[in-house]
N, C-alpha and C. Protein backbone atom coordinates (compact mmCIF):
# COMPACT_ATOMS: atom_id res chain seq x y z
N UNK A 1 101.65 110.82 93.48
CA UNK A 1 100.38 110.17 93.68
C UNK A 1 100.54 108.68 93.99
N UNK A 2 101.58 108.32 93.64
CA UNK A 2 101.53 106.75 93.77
C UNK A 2 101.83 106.47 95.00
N UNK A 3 102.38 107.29 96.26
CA UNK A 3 102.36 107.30 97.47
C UNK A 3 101.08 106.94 98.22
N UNK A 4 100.70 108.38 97.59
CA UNK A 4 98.96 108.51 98.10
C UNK A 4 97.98 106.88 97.83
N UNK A 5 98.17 106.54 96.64
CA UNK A 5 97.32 105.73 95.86
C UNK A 5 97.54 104.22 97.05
N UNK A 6 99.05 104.08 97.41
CA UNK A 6 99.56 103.20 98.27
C UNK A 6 99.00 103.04 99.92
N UNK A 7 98.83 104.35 99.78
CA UNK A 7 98.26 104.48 101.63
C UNK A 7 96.71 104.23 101.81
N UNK A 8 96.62 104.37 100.52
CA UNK A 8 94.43 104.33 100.16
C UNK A 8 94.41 103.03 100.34
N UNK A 9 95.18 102.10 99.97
CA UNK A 9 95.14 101.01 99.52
C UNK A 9 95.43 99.96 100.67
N UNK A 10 96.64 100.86 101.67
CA UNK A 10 97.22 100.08 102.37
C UNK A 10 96.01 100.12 104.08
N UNK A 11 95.45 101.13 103.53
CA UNK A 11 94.05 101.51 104.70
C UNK A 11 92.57 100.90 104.42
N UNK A 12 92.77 100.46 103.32
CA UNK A 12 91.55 99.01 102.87
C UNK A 12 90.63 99.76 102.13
N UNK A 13 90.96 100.51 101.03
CA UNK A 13 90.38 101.42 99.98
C UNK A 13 91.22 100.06 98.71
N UNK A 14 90.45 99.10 98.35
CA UNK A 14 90.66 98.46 97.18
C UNK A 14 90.03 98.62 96.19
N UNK A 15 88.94 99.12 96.21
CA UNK A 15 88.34 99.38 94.72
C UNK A 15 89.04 100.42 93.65
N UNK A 16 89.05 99.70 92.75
CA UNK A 16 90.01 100.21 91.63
C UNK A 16 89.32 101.89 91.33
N UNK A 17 88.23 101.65 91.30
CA UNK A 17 87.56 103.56 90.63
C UNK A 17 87.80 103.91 92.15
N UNK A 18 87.41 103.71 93.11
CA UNK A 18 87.93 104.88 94.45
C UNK A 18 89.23 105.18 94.37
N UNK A 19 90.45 104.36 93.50
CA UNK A 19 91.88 104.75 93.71
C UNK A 19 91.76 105.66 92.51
N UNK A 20 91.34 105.61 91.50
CA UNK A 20 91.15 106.24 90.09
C UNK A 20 90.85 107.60 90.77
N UNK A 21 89.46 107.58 91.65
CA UNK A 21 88.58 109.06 91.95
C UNK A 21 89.77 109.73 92.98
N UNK A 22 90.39 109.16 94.20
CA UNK A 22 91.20 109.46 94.70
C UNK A 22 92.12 110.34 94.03
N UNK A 23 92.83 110.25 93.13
CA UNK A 23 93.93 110.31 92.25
C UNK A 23 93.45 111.33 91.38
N UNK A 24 92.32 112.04 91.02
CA UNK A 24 91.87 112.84 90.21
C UNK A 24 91.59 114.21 91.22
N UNK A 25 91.08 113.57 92.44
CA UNK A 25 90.55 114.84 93.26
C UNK A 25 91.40 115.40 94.13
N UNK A 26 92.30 114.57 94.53
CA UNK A 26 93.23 115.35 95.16
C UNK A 26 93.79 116.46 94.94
N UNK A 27 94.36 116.47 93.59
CA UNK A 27 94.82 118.11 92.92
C UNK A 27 93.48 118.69 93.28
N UNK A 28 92.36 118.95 92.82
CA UNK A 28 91.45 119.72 92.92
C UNK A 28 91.55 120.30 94.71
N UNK A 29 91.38 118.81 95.76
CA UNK A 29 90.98 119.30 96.84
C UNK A 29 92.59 120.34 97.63
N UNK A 30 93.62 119.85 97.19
CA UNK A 30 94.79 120.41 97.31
C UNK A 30 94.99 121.93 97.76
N UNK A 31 94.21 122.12 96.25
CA UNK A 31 94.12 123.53 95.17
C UNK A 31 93.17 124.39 96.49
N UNK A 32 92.14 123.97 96.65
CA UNK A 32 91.23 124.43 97.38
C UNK A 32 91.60 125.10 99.00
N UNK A 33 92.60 123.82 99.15
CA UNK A 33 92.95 123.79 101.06
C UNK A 33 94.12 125.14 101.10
N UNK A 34 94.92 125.32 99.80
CA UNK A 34 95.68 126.33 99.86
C UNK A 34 97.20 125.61 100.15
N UNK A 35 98.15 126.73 100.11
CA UNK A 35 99.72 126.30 99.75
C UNK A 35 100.34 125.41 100.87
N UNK A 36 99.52 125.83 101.84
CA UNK A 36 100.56 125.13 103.56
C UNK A 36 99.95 124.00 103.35
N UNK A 37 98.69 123.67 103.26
CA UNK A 37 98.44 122.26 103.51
C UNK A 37 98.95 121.11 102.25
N UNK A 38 99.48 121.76 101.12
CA UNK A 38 99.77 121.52 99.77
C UNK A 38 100.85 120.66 100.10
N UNK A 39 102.01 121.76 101.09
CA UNK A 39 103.00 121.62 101.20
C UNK A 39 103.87 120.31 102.33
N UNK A 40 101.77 120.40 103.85
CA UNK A 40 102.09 119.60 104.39
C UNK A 40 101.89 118.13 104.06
N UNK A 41 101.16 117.99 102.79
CA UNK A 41 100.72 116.63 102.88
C UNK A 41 102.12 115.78 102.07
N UNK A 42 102.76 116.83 100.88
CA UNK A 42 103.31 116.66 100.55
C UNK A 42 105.03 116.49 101.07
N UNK A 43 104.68 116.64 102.66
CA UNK A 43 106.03 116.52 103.50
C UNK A 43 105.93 114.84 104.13
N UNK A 44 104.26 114.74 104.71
CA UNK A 44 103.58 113.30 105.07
C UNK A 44 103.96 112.54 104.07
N UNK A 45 103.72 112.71 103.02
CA UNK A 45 103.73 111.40 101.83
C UNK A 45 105.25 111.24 101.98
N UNK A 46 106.00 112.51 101.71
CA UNK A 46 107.83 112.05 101.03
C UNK A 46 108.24 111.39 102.24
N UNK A 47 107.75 111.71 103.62
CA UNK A 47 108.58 111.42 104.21
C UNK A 47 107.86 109.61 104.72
N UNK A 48 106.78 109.58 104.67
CA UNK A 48 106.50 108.23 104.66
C UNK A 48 106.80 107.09 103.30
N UNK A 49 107.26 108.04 102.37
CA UNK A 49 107.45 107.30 100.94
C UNK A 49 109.34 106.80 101.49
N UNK A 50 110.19 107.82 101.87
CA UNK A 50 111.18 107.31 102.04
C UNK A 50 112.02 106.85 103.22
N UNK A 51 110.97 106.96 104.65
CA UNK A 51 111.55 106.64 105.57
C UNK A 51 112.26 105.17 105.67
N UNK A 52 111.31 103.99 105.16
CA UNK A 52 111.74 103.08 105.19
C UNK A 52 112.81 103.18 104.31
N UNK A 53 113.43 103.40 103.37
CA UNK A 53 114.55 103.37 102.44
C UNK A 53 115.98 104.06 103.36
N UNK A 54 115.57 104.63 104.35
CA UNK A 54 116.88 105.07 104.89
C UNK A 54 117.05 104.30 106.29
N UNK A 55 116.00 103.62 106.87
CA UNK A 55 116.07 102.61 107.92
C UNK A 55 116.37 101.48 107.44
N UNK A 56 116.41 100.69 106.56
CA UNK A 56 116.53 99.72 105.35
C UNK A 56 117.34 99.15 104.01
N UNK A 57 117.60 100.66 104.21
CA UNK A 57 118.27 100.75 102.50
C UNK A 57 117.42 100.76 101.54
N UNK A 58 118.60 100.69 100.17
CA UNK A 58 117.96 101.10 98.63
C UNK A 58 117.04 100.05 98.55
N UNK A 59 115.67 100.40 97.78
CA UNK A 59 114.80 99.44 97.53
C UNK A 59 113.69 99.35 98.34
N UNK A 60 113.43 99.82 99.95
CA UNK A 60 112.75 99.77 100.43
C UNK A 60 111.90 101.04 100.75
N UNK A 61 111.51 101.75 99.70
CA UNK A 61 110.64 102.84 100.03
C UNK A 61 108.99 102.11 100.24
N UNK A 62 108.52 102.97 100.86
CA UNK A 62 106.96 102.59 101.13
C UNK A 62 105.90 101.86 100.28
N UNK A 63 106.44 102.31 98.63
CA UNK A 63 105.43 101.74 97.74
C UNK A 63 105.95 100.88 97.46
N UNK A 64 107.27 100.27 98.01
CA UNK A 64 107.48 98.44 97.36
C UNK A 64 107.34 97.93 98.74
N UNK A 65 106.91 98.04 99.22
CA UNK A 65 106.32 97.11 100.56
C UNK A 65 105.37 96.41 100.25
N UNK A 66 105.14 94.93 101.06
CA UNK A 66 103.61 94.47 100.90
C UNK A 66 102.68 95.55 101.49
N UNK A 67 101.46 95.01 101.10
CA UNK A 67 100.32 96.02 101.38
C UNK A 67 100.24 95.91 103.34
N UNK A 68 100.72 94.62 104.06
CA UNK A 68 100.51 94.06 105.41
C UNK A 68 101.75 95.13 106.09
N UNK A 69 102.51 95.04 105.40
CA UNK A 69 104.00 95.76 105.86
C UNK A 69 103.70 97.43 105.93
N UNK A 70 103.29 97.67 104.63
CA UNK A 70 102.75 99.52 104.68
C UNK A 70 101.50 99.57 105.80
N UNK A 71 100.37 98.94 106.39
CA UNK A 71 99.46 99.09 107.30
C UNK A 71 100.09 99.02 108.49
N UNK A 72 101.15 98.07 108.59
CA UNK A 72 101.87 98.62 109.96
C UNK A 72 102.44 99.42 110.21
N UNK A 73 102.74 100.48 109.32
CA UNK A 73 103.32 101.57 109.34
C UNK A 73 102.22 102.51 109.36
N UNK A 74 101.58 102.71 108.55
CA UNK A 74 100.59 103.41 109.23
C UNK A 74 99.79 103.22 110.63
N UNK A 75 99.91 102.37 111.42
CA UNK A 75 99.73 102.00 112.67
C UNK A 75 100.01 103.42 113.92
N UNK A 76 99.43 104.08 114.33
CA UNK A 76 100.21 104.87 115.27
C UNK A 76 100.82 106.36 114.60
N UNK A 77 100.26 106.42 113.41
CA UNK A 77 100.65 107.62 112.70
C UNK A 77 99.67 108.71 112.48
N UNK A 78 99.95 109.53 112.84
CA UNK A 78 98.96 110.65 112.53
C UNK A 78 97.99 111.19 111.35
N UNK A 79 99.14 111.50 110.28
CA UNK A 79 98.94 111.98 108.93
C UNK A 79 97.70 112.37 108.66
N UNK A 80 97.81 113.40 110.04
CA UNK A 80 96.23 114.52 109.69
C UNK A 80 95.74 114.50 108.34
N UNK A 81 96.65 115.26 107.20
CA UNK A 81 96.44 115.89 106.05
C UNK A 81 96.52 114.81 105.29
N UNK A 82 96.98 113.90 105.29
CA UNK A 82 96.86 112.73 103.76
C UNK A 82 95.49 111.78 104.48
N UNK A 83 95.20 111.64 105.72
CA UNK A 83 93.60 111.17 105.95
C UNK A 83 92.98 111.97 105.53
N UNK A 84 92.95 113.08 105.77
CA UNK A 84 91.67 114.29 105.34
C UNK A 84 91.73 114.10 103.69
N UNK A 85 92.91 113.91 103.18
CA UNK A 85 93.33 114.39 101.82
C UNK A 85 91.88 112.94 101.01
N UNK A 86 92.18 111.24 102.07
CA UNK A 86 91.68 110.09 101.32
C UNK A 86 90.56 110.56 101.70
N UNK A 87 90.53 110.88 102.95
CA UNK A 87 88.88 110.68 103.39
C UNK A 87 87.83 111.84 102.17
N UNK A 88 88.42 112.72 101.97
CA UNK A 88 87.63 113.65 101.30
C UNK A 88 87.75 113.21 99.41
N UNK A 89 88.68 113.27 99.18
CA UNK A 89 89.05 112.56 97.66
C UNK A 89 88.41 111.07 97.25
N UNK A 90 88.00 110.46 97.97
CA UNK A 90 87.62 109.21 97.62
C UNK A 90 86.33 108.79 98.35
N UNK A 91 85.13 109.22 98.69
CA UNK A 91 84.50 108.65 99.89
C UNK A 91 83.92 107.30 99.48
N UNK A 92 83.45 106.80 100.62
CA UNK A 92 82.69 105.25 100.25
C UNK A 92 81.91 105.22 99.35
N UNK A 93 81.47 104.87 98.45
CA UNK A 93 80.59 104.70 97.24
C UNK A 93 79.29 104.60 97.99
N UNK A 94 79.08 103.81 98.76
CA UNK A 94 78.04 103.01 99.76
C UNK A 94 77.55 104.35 100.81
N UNK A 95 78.48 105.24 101.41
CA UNK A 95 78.03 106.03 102.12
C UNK A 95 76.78 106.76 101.69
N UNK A 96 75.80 107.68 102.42
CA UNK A 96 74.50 108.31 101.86
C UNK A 96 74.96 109.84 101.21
N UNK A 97 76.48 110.08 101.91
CA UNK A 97 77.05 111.38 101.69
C UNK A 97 78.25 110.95 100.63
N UNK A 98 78.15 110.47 100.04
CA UNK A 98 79.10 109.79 98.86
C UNK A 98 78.43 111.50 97.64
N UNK A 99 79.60 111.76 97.22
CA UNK A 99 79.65 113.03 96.05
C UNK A 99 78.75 113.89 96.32
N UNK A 100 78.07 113.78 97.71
CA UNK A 100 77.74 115.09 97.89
C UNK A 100 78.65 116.16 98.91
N UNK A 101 79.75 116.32 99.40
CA UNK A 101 81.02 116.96 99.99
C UNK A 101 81.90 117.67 98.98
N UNK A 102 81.69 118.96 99.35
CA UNK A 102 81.94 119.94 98.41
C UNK A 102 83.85 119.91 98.49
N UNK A 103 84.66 119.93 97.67
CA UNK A 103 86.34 119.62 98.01
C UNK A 103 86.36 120.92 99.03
N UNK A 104 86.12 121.65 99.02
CA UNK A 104 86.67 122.60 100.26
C UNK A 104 85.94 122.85 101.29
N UNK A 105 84.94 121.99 101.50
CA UNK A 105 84.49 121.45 102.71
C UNK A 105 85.33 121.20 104.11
């Protein structure tokens, strides 16, 4: 999760309870999407958690980056399933559709 929590963060999700709500619903919405997508988000995160550490070396995985350094990496990246994963796990507080999106929506 602390991957996840990093990319919320590094995509301009700063409010502390959206990283909290993030971080709670994901298992739930996970659970819901079924094993492949379980498996793909969880291929997105490892492999964005350790790419930089093998272009770089020890020390530089994704979550010790500045927050400016991880947004450029997300720059140009796809990560169908960990957007769907924030966008649905955390929505804007402010939005009119805020907690009403059912997780397996």
């Amino acid at each position: 999760m602390r991957t996840l929590t990093n990319v919320a963060d590094a995509m301009g999700i700063e409010d502390p309870a959206r990283l909290v709500a993030l971080t709670a619903a994901a298992e739930g919405w996970l659970r819901h999407r079924g094993v492949a997508t379980a498996r793909r988000a969880w291929f997105e995160l490892a492999w964005l958690e350790w790419r930089p550490a093998f272009i770089r070396g020890p020390g530089h995985a994704f979550s010790r980056l500045p927050r400016s350094e991880r947004a450029a990496r997300l720059e140009g990246r796809s990560l169908r399933v960990v957007r769907a994963l924030i966008g649905a796990s955390a929505p804007d507080p402010g939005s009119p559709d805020a907690g009403q999106s059912s997780p397996g929506a």
